[in-house]
PDB file of N, CA and C in Angstrom:
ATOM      1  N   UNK A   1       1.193 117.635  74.747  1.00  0.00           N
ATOM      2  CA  UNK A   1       0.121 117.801  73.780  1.00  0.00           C
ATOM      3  C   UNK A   1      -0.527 119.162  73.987  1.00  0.00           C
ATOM      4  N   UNK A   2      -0.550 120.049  73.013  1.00  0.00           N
ATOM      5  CA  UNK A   2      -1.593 121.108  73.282  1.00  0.00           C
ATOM      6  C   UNK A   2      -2.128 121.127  71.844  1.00  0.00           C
ATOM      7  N   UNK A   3      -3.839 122.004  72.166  1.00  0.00           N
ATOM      8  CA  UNK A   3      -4.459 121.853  71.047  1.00  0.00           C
ATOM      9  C   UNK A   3      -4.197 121.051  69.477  1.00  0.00           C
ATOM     10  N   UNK A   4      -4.322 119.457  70.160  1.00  0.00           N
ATOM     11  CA  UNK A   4      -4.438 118.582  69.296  1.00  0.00           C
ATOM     12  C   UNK A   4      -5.705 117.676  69.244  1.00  0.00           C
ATOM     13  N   UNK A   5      -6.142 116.883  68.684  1.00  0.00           N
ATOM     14  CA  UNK A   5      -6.443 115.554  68.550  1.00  0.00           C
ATOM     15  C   UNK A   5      -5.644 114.553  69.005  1.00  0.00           C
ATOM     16  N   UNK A   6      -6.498 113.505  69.607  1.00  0.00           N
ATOM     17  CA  UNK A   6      -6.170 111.821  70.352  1.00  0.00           C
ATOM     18  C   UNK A   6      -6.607 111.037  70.423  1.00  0.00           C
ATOM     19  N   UNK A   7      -6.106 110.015  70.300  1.00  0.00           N
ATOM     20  CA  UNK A   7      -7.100 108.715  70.612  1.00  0.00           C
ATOM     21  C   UNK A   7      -5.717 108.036  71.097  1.00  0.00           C
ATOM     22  N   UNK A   8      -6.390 107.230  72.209  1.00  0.00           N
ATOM     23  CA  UNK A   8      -5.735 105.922  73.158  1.00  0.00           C
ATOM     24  C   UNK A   8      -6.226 104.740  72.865  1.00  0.00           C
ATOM     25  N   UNK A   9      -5.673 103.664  72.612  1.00  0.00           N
ATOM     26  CA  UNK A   9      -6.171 102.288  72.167  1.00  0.00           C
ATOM     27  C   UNK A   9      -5.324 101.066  72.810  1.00  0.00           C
ATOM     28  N   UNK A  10      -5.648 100.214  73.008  1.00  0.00           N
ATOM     29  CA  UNK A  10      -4.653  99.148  73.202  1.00  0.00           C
ATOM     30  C   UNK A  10      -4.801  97.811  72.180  1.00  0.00           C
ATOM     31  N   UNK A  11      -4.238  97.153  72.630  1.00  0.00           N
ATOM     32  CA  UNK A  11      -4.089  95.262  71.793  1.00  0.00           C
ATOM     33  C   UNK A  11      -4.483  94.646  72.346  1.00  0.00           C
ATOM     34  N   UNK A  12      -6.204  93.973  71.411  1.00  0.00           N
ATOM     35  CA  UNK A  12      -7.042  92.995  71.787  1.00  0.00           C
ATOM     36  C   UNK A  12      -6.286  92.051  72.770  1.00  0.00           C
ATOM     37  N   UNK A  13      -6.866  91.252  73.947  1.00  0.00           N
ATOM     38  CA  UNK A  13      -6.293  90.298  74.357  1.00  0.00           C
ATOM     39  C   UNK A  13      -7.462  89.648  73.881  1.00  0.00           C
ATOM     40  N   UNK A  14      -7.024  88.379  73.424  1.00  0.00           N
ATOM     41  CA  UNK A  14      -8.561  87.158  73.368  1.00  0.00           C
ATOM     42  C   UNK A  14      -9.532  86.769  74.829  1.00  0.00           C
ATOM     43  N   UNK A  15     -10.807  86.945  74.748  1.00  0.00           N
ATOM     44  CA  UNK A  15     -11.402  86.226  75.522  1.00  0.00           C
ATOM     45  C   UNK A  15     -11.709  87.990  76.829  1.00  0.00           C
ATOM     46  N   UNK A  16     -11.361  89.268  76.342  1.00  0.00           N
ATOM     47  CA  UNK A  16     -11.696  90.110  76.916  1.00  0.00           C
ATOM     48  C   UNK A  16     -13.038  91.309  75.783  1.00  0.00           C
ATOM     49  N   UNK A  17     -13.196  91.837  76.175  1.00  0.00           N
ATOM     50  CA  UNK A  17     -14.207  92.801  75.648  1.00  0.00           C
ATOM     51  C   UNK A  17     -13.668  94.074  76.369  1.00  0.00           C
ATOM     52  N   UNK A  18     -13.158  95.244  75.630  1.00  0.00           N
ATOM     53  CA  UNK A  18     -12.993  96.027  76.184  1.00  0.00           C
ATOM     54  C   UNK A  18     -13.614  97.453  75.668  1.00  0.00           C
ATOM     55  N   UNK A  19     -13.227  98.222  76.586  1.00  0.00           N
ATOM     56  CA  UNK A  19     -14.537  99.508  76.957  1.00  0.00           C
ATOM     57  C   UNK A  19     -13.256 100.746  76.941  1.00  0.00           C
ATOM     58  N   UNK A  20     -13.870 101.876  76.706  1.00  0.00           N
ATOM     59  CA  UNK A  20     -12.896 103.392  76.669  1.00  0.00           C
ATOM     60  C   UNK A  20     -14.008 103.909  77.214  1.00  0.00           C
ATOM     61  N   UNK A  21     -13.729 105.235  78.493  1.00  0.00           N
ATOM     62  CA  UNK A  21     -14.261 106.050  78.706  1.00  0.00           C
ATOM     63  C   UNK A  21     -14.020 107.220  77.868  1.00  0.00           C
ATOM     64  N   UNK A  22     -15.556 108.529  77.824  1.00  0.00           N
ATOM     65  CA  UNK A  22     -15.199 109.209  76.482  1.00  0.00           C
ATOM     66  C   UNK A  22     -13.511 110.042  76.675  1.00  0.00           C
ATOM     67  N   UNK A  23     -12.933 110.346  77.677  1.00  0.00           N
ATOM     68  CA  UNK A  23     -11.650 110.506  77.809  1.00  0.00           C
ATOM     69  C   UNK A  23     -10.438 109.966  76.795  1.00  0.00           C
ATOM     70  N   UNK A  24     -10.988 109.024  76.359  1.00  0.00           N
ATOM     71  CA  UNK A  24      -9.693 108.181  75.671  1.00  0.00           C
ATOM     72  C   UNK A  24      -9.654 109.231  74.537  1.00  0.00           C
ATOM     73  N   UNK A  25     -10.301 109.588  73.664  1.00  0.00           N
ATOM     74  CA  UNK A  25     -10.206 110.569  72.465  1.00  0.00           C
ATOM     75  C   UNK A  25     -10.911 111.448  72.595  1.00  0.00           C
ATOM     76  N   UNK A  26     -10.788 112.401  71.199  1.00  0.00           N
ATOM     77  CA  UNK A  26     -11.033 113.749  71.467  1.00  0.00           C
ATOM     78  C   UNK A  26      -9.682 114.763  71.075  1.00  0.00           C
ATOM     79  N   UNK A  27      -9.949 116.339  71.390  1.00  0.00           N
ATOM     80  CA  UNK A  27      -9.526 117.104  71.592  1.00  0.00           C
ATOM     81  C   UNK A  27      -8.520 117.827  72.722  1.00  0.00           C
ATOM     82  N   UNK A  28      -7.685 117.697  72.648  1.00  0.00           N
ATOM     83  CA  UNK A  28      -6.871 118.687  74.098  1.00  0.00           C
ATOM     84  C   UNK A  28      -6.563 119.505  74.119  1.00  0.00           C
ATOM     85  N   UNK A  29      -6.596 120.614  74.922  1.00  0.00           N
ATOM     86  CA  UNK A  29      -6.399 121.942  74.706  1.00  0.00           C
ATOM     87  C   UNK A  29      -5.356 122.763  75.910  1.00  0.00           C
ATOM     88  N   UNK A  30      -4.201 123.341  75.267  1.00  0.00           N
ATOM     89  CA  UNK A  30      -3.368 124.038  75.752  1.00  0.00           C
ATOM     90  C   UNK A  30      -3.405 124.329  77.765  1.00  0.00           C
ATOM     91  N   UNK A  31      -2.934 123.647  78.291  1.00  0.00           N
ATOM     92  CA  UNK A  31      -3.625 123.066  79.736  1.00  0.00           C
ATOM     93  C   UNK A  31      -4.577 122.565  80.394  1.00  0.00           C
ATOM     94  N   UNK A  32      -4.868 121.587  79.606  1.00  0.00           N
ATOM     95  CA  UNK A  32      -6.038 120.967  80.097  1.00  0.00           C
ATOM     96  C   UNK A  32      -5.722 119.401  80.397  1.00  0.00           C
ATOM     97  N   UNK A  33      -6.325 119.164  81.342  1.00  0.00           N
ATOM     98  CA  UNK A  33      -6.268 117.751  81.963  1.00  0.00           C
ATOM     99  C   UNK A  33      -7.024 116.838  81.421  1.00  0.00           C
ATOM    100  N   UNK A  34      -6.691 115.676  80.833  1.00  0.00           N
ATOM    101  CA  UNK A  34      -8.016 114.627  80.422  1.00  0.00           C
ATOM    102  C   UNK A  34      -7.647 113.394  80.989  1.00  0.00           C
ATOM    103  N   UNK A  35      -8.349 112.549  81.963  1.00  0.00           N
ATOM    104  CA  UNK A  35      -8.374 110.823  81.793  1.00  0.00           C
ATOM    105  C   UNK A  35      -9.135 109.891  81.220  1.00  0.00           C
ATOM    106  N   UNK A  36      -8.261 109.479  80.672  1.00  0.00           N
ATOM    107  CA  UNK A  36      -8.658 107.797  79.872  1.00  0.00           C
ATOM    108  C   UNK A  36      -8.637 107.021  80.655  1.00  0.00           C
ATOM    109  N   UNK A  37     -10.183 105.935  81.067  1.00  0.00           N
ATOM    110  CA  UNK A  37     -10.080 104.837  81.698  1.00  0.00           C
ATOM    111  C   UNK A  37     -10.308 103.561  80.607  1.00  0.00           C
ATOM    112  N   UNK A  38      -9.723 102.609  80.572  1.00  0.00           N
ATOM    113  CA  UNK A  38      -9.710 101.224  79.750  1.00  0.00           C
ATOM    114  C   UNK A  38     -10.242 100.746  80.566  1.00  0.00           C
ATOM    115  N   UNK A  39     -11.432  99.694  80.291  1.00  0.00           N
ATOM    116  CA  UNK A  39     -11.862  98.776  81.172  1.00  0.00           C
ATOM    117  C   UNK A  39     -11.640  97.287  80.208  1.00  0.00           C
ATOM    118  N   UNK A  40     -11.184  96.516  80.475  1.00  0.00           N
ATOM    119  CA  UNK A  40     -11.077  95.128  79.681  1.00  0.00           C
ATOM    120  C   UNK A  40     -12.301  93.959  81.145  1.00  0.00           C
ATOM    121  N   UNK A  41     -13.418  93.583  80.251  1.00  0.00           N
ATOM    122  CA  UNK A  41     -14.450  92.727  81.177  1.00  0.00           C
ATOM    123  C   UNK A  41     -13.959  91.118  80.294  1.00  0.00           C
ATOM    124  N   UNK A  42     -14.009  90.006  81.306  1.00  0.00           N
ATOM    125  CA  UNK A  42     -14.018  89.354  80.647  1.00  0.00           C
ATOM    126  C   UNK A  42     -14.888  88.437  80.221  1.00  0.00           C
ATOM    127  N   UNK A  43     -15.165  88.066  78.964  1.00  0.00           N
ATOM    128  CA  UNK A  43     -16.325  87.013  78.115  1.00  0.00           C
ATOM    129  C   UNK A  43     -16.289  85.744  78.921  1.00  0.00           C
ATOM    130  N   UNK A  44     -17.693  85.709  79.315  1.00  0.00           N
ATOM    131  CA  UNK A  44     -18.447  84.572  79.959  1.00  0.00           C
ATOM    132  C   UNK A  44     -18.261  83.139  78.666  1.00  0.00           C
ATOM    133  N   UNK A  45     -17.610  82.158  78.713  1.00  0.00           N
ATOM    134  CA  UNK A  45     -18.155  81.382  78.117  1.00  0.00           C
ATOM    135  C   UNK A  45     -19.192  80.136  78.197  1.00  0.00           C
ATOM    136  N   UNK A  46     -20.066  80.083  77.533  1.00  0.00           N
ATOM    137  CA  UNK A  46     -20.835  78.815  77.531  1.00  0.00           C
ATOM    138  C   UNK A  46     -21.265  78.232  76.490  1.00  0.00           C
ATOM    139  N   UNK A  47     -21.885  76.843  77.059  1.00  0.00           N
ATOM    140  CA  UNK A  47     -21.750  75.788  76.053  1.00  0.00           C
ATOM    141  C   UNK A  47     -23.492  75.280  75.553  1.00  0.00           C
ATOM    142  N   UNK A  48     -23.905  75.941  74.677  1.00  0.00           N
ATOM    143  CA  UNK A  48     -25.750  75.648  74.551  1.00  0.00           C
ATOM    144  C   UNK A  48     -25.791  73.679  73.566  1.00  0.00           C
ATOM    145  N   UNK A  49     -26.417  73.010  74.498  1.00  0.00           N
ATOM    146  CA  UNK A  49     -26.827  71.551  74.177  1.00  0.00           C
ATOM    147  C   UNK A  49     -27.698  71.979  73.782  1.00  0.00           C
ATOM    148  N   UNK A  50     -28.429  71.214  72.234  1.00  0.00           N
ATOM    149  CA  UNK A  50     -29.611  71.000  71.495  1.00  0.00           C
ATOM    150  C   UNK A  50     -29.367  69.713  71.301  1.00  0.00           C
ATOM    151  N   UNK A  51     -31.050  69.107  71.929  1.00  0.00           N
ATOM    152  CA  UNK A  51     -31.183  67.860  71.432  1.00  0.00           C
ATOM    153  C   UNK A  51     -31.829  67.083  70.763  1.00  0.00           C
ATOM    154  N   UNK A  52     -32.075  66.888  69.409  1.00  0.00           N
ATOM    155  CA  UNK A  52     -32.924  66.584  69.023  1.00  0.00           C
ATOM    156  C   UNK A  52     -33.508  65.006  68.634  1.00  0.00           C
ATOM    157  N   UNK A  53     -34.403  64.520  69.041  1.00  0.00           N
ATOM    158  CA  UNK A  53     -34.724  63.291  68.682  1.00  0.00           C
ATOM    159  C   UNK A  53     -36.089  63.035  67.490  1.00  0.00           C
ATOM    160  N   UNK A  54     -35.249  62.202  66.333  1.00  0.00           N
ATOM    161  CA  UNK A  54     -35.842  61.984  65.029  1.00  0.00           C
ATOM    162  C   UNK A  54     -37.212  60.690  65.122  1.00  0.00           C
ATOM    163  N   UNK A  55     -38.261  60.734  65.602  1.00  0.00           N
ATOM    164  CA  UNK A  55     -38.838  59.268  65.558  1.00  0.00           C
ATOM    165  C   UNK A  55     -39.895  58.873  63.873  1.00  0.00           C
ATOM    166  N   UNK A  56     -38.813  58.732  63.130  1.00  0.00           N
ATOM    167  CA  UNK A  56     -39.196  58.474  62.021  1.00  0.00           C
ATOM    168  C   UNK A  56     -39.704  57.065  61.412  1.00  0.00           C
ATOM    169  N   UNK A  57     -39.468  56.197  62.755  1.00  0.00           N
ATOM    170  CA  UNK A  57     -39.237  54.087  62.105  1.00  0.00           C
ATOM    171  C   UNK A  57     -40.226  53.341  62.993  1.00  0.00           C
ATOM    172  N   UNK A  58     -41.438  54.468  63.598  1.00  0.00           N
ATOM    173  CA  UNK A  58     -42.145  53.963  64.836  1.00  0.00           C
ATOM    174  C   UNK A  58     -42.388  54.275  66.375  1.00  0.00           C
ATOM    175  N   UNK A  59     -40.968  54.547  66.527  1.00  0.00           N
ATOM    176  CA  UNK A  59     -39.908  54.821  67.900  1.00  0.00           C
ATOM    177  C   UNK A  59     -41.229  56.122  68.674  1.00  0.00           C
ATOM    178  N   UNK A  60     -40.825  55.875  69.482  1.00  0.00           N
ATOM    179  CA  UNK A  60     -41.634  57.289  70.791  1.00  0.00           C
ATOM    180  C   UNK A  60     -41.034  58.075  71.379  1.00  0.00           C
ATOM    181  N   UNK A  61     -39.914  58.308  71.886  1.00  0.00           N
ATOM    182  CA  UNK A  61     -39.221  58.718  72.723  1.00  0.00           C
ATOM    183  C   UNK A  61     -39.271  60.402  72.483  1.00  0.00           C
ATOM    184  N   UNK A  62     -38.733  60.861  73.915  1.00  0.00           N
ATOM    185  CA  UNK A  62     -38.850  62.573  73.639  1.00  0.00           C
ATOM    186  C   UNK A  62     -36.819  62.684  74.735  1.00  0.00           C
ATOM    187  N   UNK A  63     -36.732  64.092  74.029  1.00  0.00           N
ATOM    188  CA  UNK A  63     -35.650  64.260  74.282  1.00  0.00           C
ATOM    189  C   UNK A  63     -35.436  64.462  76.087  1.00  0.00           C
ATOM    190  N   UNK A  64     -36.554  64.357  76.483  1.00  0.00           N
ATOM    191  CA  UNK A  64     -36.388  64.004  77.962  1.00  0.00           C
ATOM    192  C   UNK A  64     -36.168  62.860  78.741  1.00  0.00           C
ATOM    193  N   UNK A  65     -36.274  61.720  77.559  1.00  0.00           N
ATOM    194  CA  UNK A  65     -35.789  60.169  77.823  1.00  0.00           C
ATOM    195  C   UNK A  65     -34.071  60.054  78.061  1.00  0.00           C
ATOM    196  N   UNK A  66     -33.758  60.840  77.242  1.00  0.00           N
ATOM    197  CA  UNK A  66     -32.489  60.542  77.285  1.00  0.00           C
ATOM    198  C   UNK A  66     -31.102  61.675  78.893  1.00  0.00           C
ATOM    199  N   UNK A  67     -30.052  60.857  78.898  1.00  0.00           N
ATOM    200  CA  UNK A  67     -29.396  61.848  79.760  1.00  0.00           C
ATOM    201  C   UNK A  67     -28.542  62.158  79.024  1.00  0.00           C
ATOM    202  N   UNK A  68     -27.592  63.583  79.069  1.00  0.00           N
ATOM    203  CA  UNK A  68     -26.114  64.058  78.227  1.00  0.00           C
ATOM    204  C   UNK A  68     -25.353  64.793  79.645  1.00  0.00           C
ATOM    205  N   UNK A  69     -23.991  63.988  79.191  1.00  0.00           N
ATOM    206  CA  UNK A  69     -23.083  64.318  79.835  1.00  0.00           C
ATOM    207  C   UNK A  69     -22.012  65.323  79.265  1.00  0.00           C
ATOM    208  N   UNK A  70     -21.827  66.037  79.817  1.00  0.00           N
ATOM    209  CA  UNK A  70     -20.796  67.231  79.466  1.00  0.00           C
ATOM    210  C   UNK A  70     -19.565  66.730  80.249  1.00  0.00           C
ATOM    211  N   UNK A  71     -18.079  66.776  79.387  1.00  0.00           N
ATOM    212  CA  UNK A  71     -16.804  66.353  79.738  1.00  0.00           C
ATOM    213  C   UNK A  71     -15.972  67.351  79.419  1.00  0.00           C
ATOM    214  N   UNK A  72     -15.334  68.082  80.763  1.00  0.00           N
ATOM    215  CA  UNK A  72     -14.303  69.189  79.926  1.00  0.00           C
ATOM    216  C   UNK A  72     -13.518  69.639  81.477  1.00  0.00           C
ATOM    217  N   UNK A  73     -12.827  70.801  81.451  1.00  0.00           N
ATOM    218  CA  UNK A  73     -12.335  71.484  82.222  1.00  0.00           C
ATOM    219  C   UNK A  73     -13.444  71.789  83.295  1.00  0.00           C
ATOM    220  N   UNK A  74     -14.078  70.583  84.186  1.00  0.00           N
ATOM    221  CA  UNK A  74     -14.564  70.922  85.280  1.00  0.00           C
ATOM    222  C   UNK A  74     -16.059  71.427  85.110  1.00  0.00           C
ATOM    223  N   UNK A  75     -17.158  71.276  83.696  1.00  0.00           N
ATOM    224  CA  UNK A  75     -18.443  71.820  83.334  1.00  0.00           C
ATOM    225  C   UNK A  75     -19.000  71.489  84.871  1.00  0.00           C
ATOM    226  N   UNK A  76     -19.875  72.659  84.746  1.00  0.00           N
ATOM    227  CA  UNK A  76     -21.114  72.882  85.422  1.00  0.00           C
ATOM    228  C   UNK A  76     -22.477  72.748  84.945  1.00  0.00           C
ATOM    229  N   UNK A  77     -23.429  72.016  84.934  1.00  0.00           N
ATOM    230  CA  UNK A  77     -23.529  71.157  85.638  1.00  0.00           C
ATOM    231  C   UNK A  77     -22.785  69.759  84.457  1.00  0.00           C
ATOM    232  N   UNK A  78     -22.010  68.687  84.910  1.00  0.00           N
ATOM    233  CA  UNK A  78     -21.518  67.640  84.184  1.00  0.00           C
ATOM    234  C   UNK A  78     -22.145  67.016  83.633  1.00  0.00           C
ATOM    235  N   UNK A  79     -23.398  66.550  83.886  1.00  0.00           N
ATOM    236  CA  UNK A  79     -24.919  65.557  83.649  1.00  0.00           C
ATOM    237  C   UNK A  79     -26.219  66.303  84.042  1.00  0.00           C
ATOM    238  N   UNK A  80     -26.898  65.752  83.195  1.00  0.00           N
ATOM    239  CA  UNK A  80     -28.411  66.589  83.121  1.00  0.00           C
ATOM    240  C   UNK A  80     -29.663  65.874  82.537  1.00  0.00           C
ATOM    241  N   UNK A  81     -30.601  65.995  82.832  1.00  0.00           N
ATOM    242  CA  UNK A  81     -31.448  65.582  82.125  1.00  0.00           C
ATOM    243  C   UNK A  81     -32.189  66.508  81.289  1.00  0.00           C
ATOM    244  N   UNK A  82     -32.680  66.422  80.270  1.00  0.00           N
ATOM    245  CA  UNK A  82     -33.471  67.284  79.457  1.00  0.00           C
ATOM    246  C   UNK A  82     -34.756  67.740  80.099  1.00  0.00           C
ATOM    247  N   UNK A  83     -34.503  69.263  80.387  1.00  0.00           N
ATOM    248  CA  UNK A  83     -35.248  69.681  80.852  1.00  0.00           C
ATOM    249  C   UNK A  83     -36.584  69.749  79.913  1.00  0.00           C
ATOM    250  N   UNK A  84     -36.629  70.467  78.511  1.00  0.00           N
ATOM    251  CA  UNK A  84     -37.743  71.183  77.706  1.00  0.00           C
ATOM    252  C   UNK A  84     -37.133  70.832  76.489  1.00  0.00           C
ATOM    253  N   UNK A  85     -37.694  70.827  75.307  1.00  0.00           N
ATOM    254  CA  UNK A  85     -37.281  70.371  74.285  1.00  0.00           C
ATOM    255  C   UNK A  85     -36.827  71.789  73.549  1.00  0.00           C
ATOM    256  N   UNK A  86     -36.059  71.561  72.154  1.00  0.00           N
ATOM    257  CA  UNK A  86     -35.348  72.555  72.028  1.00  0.00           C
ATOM    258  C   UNK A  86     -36.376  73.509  71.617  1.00  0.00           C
ATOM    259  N   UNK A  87     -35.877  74.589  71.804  1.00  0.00           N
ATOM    260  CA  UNK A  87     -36.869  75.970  71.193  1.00  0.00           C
ATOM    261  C   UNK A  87     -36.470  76.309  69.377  1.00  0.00           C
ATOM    262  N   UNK A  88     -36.983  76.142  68.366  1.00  0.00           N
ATOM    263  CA  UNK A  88     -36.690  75.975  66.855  1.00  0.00           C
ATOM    264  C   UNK A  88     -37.187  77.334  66.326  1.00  0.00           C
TER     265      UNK A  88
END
């Protein structure tokens, strides 16, 4: 490459977020050195419970009466009690 234009890119993987240092594109010029660093971080996933309880027929209860269990690939924490009611 001399005195051109560049850009470096790669192919999304799912479930990454990735980053170019300003190296990846740009200009190059007739002996000149440039590095491109790719950083691929990967996406945290989580799971937000809202709970809402309707007491429309009399009923009292607050969403801290009740417990919810989470079932999956090993959740953290599995069971919980309602801490605070949802934020709306």
């Amino acid at each position: 490459m001399k005195n051109s234009e560049y850009s470096v890119t790669e192919l999304a993987l799912e479930g990454y977020k990735v980053s170019y240092s300003p190296g990846c594109s740009g200009r190059i010029n007739m002996n000149e050195a440039k590095t491109c660093v790719i950083t691929n971080d990967d996406i945290a996933s989580y799971l937000k419970v809202i709970k809402h309880v309707i007491n429309d027929n009399g009923s009292s209860a607050k969403a801290s009466d009740f417990s919810i269990f989470v079932y999956g690939n090993n959740p953290t924490p599995g069971s919980f009690q309602v801490q605070k009611p949802a934020l709306m």
